[in-house]
C-alpha atoms as a PDB file:
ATOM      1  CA  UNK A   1      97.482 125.061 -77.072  1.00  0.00           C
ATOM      2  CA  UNK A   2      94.605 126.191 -79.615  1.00  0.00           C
ATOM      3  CA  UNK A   3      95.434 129.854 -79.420  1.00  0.00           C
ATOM      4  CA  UNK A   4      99.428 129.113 -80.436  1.00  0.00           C
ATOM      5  CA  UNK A   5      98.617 126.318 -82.807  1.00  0.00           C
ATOM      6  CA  UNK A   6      95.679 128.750 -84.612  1.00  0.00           C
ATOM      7  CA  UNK A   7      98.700 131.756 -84.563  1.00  0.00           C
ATOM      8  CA  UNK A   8     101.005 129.049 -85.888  1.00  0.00           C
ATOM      9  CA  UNK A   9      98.873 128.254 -88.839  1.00  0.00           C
ATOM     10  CA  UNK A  10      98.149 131.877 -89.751  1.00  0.00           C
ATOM     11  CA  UNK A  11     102.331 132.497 -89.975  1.00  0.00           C
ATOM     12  CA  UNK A  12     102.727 129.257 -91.888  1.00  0.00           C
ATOM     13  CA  UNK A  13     102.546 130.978 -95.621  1.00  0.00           C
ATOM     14  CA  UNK A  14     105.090 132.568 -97.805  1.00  0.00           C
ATOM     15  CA  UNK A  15     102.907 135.908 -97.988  1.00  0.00           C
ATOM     16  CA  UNK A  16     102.170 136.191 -94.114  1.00  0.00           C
ATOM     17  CA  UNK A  17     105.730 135.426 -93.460  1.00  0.00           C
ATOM     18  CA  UNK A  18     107.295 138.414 -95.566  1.00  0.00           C
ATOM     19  CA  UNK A  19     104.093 140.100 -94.138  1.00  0.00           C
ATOM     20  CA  UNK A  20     105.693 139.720 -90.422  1.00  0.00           C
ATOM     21  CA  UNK A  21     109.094 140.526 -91.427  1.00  0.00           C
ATOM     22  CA  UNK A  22     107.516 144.017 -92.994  1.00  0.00           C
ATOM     23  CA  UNK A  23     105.258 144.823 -90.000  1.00  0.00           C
ATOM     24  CA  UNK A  24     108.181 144.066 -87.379  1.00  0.00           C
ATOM     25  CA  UNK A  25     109.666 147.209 -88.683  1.00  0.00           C
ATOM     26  CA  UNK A  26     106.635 149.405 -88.015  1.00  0.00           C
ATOM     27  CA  UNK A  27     103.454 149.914 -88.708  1.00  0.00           C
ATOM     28  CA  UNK A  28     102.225 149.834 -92.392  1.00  0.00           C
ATOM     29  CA  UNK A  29      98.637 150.755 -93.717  1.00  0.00           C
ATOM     30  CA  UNK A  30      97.331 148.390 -96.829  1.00  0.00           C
ATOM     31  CA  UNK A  31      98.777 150.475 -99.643  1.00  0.00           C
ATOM     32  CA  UNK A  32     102.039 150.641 -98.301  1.00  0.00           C
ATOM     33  CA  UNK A  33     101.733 147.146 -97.481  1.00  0.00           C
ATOM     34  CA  UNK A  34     100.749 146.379-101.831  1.00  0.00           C
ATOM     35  CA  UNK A  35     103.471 148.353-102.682  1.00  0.00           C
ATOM     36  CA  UNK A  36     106.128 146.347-100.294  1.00  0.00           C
ATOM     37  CA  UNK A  37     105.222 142.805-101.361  1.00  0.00           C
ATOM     38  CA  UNK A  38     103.714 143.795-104.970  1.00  0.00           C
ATOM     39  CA  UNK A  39     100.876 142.079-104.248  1.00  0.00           C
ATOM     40  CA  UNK A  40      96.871 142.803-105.372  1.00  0.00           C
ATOM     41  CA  UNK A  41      95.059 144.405-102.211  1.00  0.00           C
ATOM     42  CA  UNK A  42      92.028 141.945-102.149  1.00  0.00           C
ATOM     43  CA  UNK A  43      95.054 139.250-101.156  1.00  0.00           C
ATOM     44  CA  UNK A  44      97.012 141.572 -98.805  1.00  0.00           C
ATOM     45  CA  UNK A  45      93.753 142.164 -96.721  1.00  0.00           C
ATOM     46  CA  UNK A  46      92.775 138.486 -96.495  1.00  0.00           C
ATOM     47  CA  UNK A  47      96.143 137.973 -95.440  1.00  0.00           C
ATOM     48  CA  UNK A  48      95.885 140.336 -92.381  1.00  0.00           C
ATOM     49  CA  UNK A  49      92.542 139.547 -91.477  1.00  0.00           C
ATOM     50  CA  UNK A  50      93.909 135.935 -90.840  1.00  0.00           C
ATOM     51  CA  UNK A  51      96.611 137.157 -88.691  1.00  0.00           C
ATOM     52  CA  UNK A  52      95.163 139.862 -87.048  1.00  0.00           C
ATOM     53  CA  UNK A  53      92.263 136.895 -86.235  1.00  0.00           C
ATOM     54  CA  UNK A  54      94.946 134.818 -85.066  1.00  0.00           C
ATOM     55  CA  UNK A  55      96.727 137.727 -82.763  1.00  0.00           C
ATOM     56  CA  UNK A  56      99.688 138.133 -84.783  1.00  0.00           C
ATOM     57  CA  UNK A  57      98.433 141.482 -85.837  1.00  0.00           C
ATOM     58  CA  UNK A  58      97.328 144.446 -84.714  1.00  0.00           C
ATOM     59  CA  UNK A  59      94.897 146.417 -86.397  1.00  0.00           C
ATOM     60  CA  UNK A  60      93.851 149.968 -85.822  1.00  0.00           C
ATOM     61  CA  UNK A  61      91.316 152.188 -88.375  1.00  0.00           C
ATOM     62  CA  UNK A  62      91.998 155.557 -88.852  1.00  0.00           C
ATOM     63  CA  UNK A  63      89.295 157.210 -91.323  1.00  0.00           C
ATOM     64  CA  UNK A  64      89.487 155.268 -94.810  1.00  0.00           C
ATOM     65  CA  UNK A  65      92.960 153.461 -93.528  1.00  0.00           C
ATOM     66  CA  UNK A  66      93.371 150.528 -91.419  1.00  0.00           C
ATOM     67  CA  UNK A  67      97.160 150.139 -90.002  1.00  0.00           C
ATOM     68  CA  UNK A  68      98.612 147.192 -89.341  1.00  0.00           C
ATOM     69  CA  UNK A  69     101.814 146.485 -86.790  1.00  0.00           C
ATOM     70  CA  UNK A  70     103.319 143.041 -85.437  1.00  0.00           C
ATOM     71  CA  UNK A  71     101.540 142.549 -82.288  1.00  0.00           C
ATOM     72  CA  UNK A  72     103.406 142.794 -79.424  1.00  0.00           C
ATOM     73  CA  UNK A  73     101.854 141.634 -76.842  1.00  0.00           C
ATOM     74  CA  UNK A  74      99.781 138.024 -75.471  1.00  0.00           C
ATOM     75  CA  UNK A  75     100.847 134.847 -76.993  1.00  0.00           C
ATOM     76  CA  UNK A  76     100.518 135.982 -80.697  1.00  0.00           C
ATOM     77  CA  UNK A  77     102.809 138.778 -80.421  1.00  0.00           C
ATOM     78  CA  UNK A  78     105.331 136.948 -78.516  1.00  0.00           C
ATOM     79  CA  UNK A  79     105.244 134.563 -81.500  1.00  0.00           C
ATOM     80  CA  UNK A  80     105.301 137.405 -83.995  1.00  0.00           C
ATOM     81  CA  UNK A  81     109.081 138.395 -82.679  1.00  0.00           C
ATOM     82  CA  UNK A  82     109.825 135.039 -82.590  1.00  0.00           C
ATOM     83  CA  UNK A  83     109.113 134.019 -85.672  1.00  0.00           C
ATOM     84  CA  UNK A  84     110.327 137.256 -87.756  1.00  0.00           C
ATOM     85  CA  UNK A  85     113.770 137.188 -85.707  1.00  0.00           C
ATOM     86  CA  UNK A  86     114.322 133.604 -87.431  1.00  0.00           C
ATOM     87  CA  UNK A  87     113.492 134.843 -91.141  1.00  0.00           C
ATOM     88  CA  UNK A  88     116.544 134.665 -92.946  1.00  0.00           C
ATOM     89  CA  UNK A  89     117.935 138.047 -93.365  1.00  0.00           C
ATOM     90  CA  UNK A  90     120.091 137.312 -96.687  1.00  0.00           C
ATOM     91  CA  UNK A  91     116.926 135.958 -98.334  1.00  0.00           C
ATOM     92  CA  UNK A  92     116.664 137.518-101.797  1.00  0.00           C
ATOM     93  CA  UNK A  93     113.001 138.291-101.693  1.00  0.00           C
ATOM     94  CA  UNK A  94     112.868 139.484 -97.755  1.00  0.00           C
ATOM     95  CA  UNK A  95     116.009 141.523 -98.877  1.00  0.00           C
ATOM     96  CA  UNK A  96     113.774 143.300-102.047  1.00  0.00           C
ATOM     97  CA  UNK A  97     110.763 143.565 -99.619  1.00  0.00           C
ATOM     98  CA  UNK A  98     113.177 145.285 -97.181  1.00  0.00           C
ATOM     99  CA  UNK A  99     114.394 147.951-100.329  1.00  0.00           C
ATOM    100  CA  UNK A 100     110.784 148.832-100.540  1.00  0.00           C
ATOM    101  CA  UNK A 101     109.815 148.818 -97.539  1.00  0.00           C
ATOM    102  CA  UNK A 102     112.570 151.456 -97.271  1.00  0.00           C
ATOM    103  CA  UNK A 103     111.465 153.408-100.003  1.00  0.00           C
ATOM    104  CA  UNK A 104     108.416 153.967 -98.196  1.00  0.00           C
ATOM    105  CA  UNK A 105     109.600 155.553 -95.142  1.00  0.00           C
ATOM    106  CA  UNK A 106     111.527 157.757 -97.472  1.00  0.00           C
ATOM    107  CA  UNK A 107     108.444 158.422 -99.216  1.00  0.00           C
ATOM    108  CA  UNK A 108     106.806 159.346 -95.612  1.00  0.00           C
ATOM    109  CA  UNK A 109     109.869 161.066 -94.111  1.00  0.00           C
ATOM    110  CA  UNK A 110     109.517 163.475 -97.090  1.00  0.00           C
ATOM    111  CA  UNK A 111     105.911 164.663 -96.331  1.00  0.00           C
ATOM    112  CA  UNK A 112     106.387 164.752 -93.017  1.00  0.00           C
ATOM    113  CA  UNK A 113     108.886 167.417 -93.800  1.00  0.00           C
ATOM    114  CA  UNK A 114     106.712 168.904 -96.589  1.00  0.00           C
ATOM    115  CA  UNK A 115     104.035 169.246 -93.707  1.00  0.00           C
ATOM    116  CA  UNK A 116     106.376 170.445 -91.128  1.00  0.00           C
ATOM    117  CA  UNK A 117     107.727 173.208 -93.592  1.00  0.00           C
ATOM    118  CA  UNK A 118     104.250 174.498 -94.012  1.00  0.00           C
ATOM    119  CA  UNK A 119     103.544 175.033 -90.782  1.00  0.00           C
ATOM    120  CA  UNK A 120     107.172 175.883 -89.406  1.00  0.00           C
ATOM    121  CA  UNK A 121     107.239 179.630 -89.494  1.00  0.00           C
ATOM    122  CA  UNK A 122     103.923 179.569 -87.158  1.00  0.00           C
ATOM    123  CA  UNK A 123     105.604 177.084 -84.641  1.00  0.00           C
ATOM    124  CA  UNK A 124     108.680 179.226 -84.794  1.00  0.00           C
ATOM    125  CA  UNK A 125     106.424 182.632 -83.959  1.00  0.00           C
ATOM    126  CA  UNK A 126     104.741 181.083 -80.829  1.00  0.00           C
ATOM    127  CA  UNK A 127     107.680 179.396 -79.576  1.00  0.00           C
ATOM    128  CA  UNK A 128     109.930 182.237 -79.613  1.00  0.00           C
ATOM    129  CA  UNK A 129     107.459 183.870 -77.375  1.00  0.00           C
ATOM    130  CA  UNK A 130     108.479 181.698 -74.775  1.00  0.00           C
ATOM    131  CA  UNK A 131     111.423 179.673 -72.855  1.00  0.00           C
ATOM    132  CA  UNK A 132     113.121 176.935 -75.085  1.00  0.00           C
ATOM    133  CA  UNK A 133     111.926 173.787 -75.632  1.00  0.00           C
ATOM    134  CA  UNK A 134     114.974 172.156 -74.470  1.00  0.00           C
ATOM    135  CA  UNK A 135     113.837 174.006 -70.504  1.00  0.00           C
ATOM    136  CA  UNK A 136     110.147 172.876 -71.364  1.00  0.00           C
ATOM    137  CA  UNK A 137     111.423 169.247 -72.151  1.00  0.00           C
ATOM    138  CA  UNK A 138     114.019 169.097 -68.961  1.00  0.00           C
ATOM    139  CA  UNK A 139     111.355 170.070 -66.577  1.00  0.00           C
ATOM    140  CA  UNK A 140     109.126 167.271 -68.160  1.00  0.00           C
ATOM    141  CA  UNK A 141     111.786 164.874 -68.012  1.00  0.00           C
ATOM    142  CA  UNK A 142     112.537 165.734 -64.425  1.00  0.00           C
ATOM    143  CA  UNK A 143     108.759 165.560 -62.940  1.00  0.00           C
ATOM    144  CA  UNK A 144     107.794 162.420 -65.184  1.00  0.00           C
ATOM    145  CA  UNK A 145     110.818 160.957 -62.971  1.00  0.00           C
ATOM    146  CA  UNK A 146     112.488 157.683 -63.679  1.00  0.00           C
ATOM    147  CA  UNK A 147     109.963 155.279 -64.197  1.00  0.00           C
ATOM    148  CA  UNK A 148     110.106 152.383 -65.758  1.00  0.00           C
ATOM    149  CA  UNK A 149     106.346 153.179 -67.137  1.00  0.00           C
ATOM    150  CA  UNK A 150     103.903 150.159 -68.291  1.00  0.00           C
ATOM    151  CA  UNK A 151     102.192 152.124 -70.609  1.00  0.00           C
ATOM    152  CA  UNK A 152     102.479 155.399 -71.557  1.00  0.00           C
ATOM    153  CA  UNK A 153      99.683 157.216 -73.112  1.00  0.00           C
ATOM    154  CA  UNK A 154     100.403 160.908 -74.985  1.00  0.00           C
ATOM    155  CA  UNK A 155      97.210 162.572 -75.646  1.00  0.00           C
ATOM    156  CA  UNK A 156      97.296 164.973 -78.638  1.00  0.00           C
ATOM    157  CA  UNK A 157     100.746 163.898 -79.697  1.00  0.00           C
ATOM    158  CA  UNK A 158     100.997 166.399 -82.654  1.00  0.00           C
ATOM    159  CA  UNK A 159     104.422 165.484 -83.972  1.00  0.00           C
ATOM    160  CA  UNK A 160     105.358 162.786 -81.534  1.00  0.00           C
ATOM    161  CA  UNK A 161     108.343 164.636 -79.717  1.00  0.00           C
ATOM    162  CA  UNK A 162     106.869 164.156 -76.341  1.00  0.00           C
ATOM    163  CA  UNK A 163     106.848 160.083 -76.946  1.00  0.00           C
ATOM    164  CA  UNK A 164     110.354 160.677 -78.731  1.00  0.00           C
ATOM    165  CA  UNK A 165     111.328 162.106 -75.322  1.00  0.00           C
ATOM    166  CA  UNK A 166     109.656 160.183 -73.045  1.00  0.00           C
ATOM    167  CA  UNK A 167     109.004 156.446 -74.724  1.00  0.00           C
ATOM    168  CA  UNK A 168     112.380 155.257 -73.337  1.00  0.00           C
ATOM    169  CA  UNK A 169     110.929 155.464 -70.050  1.00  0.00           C
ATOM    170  CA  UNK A 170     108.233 152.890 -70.825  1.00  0.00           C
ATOM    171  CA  UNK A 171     107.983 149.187 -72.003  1.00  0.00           C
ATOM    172  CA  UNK A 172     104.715 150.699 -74.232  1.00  0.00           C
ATOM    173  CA  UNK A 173     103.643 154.184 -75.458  1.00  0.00           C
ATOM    174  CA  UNK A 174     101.162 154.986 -77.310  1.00  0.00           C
ATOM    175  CA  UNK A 175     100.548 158.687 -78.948  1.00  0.00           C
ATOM    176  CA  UNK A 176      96.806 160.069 -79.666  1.00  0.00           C
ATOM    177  CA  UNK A 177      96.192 162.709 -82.439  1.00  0.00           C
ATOM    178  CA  UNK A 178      93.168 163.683 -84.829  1.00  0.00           C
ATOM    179  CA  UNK A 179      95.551 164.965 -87.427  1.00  0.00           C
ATOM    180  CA  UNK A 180      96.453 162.345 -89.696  1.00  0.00           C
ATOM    181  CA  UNK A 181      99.419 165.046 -91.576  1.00  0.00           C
ATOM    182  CA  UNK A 182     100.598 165.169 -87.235  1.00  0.00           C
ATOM    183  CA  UNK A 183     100.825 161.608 -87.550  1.00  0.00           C
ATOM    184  CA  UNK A 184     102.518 161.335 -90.876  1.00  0.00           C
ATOM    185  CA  UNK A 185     105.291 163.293 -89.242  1.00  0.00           C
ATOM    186  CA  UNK A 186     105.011 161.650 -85.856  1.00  0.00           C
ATOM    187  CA  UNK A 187     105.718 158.425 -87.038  1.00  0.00           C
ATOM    188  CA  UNK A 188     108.435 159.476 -89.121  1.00  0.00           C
ATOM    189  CA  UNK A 189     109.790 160.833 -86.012  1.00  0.00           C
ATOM    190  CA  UNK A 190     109.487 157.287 -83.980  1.00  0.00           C
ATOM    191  CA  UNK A 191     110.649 155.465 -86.851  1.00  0.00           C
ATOM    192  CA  UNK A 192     113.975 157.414 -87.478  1.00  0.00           C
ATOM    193  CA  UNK A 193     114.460 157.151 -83.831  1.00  0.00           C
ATOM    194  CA  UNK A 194     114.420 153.791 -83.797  1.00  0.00           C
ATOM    195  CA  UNK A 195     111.495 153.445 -81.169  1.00  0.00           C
ATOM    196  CA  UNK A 196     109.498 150.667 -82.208  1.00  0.00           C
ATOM    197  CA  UNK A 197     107.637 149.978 -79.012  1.00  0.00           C
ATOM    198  CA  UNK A 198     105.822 153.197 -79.611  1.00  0.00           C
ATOM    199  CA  UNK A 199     102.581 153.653 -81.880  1.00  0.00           C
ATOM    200  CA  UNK A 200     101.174 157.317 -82.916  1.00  0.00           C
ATOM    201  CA  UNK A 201      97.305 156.566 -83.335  1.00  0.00           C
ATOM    202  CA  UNK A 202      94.138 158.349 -84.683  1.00  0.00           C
ATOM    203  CA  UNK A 203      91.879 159.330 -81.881  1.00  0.00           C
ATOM    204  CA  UNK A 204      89.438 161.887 -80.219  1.00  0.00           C
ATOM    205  CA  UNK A 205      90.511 163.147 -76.749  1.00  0.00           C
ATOM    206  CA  UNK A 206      86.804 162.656 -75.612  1.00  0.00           C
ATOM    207  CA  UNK A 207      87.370 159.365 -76.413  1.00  0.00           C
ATOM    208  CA  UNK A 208      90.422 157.305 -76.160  1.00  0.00           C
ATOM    209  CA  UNK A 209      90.929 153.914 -77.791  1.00  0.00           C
ATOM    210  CA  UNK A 210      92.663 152.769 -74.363  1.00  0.00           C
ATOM    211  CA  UNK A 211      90.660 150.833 -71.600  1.00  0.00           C
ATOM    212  CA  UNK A 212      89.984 151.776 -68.587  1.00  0.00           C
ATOM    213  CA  UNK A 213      92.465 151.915 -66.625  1.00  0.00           C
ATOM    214  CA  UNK A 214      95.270 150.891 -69.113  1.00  0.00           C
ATOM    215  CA  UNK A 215      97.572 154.071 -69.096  1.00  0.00           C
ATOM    216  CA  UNK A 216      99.907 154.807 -65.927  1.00  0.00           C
ATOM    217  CA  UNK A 217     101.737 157.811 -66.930  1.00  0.00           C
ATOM    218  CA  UNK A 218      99.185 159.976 -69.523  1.00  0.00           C
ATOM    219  CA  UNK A 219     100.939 163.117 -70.861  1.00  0.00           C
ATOM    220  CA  UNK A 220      99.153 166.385 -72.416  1.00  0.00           C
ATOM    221  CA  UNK A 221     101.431 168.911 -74.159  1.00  0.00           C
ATOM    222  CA  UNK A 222      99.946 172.523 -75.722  1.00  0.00           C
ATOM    223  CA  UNK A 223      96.272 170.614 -76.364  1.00  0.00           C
ATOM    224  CA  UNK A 224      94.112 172.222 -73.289  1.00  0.00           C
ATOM    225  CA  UNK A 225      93.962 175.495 -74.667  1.00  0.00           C
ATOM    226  CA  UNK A 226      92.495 173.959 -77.881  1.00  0.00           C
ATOM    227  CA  UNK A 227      89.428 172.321 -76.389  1.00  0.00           C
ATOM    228  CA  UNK A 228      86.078 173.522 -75.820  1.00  0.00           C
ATOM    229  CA  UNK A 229      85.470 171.070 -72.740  1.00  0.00           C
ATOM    230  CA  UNK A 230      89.018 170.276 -71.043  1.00  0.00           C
ATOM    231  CA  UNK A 231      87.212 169.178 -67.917  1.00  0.00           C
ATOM    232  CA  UNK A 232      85.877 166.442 -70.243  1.00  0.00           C
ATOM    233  CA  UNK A 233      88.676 165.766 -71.348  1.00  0.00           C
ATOM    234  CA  UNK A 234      90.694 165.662 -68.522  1.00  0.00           C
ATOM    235  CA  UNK A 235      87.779 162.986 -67.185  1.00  0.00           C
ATOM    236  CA  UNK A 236      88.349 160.729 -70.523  1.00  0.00           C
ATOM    237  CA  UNK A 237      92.383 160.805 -69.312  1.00  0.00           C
ATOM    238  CA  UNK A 238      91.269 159.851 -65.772  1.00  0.00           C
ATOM    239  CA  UNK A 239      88.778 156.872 -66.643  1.00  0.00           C
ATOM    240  CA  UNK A 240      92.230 155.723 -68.750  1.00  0.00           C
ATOM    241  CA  UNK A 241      94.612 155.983 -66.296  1.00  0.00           C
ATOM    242  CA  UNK A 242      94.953 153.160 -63.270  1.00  0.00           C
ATOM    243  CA  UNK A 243      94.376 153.707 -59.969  1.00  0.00           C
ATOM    244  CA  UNK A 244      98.051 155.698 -59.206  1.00  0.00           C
ATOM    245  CA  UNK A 245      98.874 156.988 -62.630  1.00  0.00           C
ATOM    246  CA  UNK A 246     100.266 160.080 -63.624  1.00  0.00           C
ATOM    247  CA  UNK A 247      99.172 162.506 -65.234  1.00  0.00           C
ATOM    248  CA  UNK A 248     101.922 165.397 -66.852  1.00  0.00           C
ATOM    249  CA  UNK A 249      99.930 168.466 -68.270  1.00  0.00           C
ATOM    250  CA  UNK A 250     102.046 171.249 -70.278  1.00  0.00           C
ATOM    251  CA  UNK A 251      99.764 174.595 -71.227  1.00  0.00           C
ATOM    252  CA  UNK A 252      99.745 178.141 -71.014  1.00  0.00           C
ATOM    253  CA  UNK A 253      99.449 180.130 -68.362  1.00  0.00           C
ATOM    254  CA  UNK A 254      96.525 183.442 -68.823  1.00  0.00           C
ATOM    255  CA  UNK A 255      98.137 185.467 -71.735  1.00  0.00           C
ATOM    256  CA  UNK A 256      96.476 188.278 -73.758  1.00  0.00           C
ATOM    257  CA  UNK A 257      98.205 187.912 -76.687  1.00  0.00           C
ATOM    258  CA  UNK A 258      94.865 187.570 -79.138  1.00  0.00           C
ATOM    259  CA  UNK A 259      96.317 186.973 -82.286  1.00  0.00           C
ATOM    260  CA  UNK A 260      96.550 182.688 -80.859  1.00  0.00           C
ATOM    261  CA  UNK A 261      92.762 182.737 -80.831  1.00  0.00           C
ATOM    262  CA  UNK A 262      91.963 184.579 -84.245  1.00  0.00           C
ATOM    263  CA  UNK A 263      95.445 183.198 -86.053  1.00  0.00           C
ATOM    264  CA  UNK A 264      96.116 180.169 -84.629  1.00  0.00           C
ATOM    265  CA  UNK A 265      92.289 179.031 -83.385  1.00  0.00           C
ATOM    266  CA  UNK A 266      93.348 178.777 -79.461  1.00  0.00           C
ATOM    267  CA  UNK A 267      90.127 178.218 -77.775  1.00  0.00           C
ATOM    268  CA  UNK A 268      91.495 179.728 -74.345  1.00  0.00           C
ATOM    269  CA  UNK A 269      94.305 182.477 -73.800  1.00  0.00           C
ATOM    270  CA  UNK A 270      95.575 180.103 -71.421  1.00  0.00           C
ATOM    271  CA  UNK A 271      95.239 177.994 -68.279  1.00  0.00           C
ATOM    272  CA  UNK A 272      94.235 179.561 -64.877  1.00  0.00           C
ATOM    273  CA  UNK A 273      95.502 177.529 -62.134  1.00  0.00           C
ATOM    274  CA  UNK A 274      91.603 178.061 -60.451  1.00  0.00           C
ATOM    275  CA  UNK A 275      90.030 176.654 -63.748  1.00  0.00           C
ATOM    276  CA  UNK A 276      92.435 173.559 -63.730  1.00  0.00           C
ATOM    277  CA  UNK A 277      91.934 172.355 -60.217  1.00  0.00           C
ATOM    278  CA  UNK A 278      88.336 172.465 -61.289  1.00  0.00           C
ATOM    279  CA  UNK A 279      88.581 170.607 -64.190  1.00  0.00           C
ATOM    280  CA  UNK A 280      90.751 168.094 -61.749  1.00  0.00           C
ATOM    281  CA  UNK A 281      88.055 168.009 -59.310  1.00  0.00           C
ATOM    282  CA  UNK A 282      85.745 166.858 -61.925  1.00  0.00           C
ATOM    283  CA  UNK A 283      88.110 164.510 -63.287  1.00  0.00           C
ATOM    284  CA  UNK A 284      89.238 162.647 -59.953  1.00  0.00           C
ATOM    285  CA  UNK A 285      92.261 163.328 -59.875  1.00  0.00           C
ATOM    286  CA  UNK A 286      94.681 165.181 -57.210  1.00  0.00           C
ATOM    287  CA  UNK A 287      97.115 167.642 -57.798  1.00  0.00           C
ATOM    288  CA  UNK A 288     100.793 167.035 -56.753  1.00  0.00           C
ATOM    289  CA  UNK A 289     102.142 170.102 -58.147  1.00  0.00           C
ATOM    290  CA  UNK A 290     102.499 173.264 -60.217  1.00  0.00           C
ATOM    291  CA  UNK A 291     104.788 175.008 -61.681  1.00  0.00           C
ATOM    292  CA  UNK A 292     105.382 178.479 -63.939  1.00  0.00           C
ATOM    293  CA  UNK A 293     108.185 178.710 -66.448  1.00  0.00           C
ATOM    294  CA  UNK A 294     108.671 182.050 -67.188  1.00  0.00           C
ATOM    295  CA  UNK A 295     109.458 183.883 -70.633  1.00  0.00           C
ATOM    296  CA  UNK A 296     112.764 185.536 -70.550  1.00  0.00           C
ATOM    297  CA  UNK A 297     113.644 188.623 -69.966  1.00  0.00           C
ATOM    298  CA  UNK A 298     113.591 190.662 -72.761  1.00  0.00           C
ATOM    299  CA  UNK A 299     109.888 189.394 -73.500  1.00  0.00           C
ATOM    300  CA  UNK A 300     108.609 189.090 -70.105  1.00  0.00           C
ATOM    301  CA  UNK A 301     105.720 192.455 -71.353  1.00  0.00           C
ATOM    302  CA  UNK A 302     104.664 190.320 -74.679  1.00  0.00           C
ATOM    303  CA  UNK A 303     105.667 186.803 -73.841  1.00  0.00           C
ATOM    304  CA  UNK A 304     104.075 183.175 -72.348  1.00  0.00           C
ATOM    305  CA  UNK A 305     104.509 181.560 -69.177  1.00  0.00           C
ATOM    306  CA  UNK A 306     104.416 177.951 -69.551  1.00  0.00           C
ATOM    307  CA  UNK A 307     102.725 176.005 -66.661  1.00  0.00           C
ATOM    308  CA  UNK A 308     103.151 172.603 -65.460  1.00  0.00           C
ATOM    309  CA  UNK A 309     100.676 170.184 -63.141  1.00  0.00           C
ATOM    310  CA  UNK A 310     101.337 167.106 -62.601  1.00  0.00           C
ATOM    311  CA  UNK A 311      98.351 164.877 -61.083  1.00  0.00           C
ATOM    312  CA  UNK A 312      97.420 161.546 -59.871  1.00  0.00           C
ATOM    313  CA  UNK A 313      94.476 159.158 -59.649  1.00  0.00           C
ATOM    314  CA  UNK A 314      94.089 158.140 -56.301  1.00  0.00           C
ATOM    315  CA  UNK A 315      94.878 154.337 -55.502  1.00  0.00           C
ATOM    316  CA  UNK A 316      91.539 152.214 -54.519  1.00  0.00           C
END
């Protein structure tokens, strides 16, 4: 009774209302937030601390930001949808916030395209060194499996395609990157495809803001070859996952093709399947499977083979 009545007096203001009804669309940093309800910052922020005190909120620092989102989970959260699905939708100052609010996500669409563009040619060299995305993505699709997942964690999300492709699978996902411009872009990404029950999130791979054990399905797409201790990280990913969770790794397999480490700062030509099982021993966790997928023909002398493991935490 004293956590809802404490959530139901944080909601029970004009501000914090329209403030629910913004940050049930997404997830909104304090600027964005000043520019939406044309408020002064110093009353935004007291605003949020409230709610995010109260559970409404939740609240997540990345460098100089702090994002905000509708919580969505526990008793505040479940009054957070509650109470922004009865907001009236034809109300003319939730209906102003809303043409702001929507001038925002243009603003953010257009850097994460801005951002994209500047690094597009390079994507477009590697990847035409290997097989298509699409066979890369149908072969993730097929070993993730069915699910339903409770929470799926994507570690190094980049631009946020992996949790565009696999968040449908799971009632949570949340993406980790140390890029704030990949972020930019992967949020732009979840937001234009309507997948609001998945978060992109600033956050070292050595240490993830999950708990222990939160995560039962943790992908890891192009980021091993990157690190200087994978069997670190790969030990981070197990204390996250729960007893019986997943893990879906997508790498390189050896390569020679030098101009990834001195153009493109690749740590590692590659993945050998000897190293990984190492780094898996380390970690924890057992392997289920691996696979190759290999670059077609007509590059198979200068091209990358794309590997595949899937592994799992043993159950206690």
């Amino acid at each position: 009774m004293k956590e809802i009545l404490g959530a139901l007096r944080a909601a029970g203001e004009a501000t914090r209302l329209r403030l629910l009804a913004v940050l049930s669309q997404g997830e909104f940093n304090v600027t964005e937030l000043t520019r939406i309800l044309q408020q002064s910052q110093p009353r935004i922020s007291r605003h949020l601390k409230l709610m995010s005190e109260a559970g409404l909120l939740e609240r997540h620092k990345e460098g100089s930001w702090v994002v905000f989102r509708a919580h969505d989970e526990g008793i505040g959260g479940r009054l957070a949808q509650e109470i922004a699905g009865l907001l009236p939708v034809d109300d003319p100052v939730l209906a102003a916030d809303r043409e702001r609010l929507q001038a925002v996500l243009e603003e953010r669409a257009e850097r994460a395209a801005a951002y994209f563009a500047s690094v597009a040619e390079e994507w477009d060299r590697i990847r035409s060194l290997h097989v298509s995305e699409e066979q890369v993505e149908a072969a993730m699709r097929r070993l993730a499996g069915e699910g339903p997942f409770r929470f799926l964690l994507d570690v190094g999300t980049g631009t946020g395609r992996v949790l565009e492709l696999l968040a449908p699978l799971a009632e949570h996902a949340v993406g980790i990157d140390s890029s704030r411009e990949m972020l930019t872009v992967a949020r732009a990404r979840l937001q234009e495809a309507g997948l609001k029950h998945a978060q992109a999130r600033i956050g070292d791979v050595y240490d993830l803001p999950v708990e222990d054990g939160q995560a039962d399905f943790v992908t890891m797409h192009q980021v091993l070859h990157y690190l200087e201790e994978p069997a670190a990280a790969l030990t981070e990913i197990s204390r996250a996952l729960a007893p019986g969770g997943r893990l879906l790794v997508v790498d390189f397999a050896p390569h020679e093709l030098e101009f990834l480490r001195d153009e493109h700062a690749h740590r590692r030509l590659g993945i050998s399947r000897e190293a990984f099982d190492r780094w898996l021993q380390r970690a924890g966790l057992t392997l289920i499977s691996h696979e190759y997928l290999d670059p077609p023909d007509d590059r198979k002398d200068h091209g990358l083979t794309v590997s595949l493991w899937l592994a799992e935490k043993p159950a206690e």
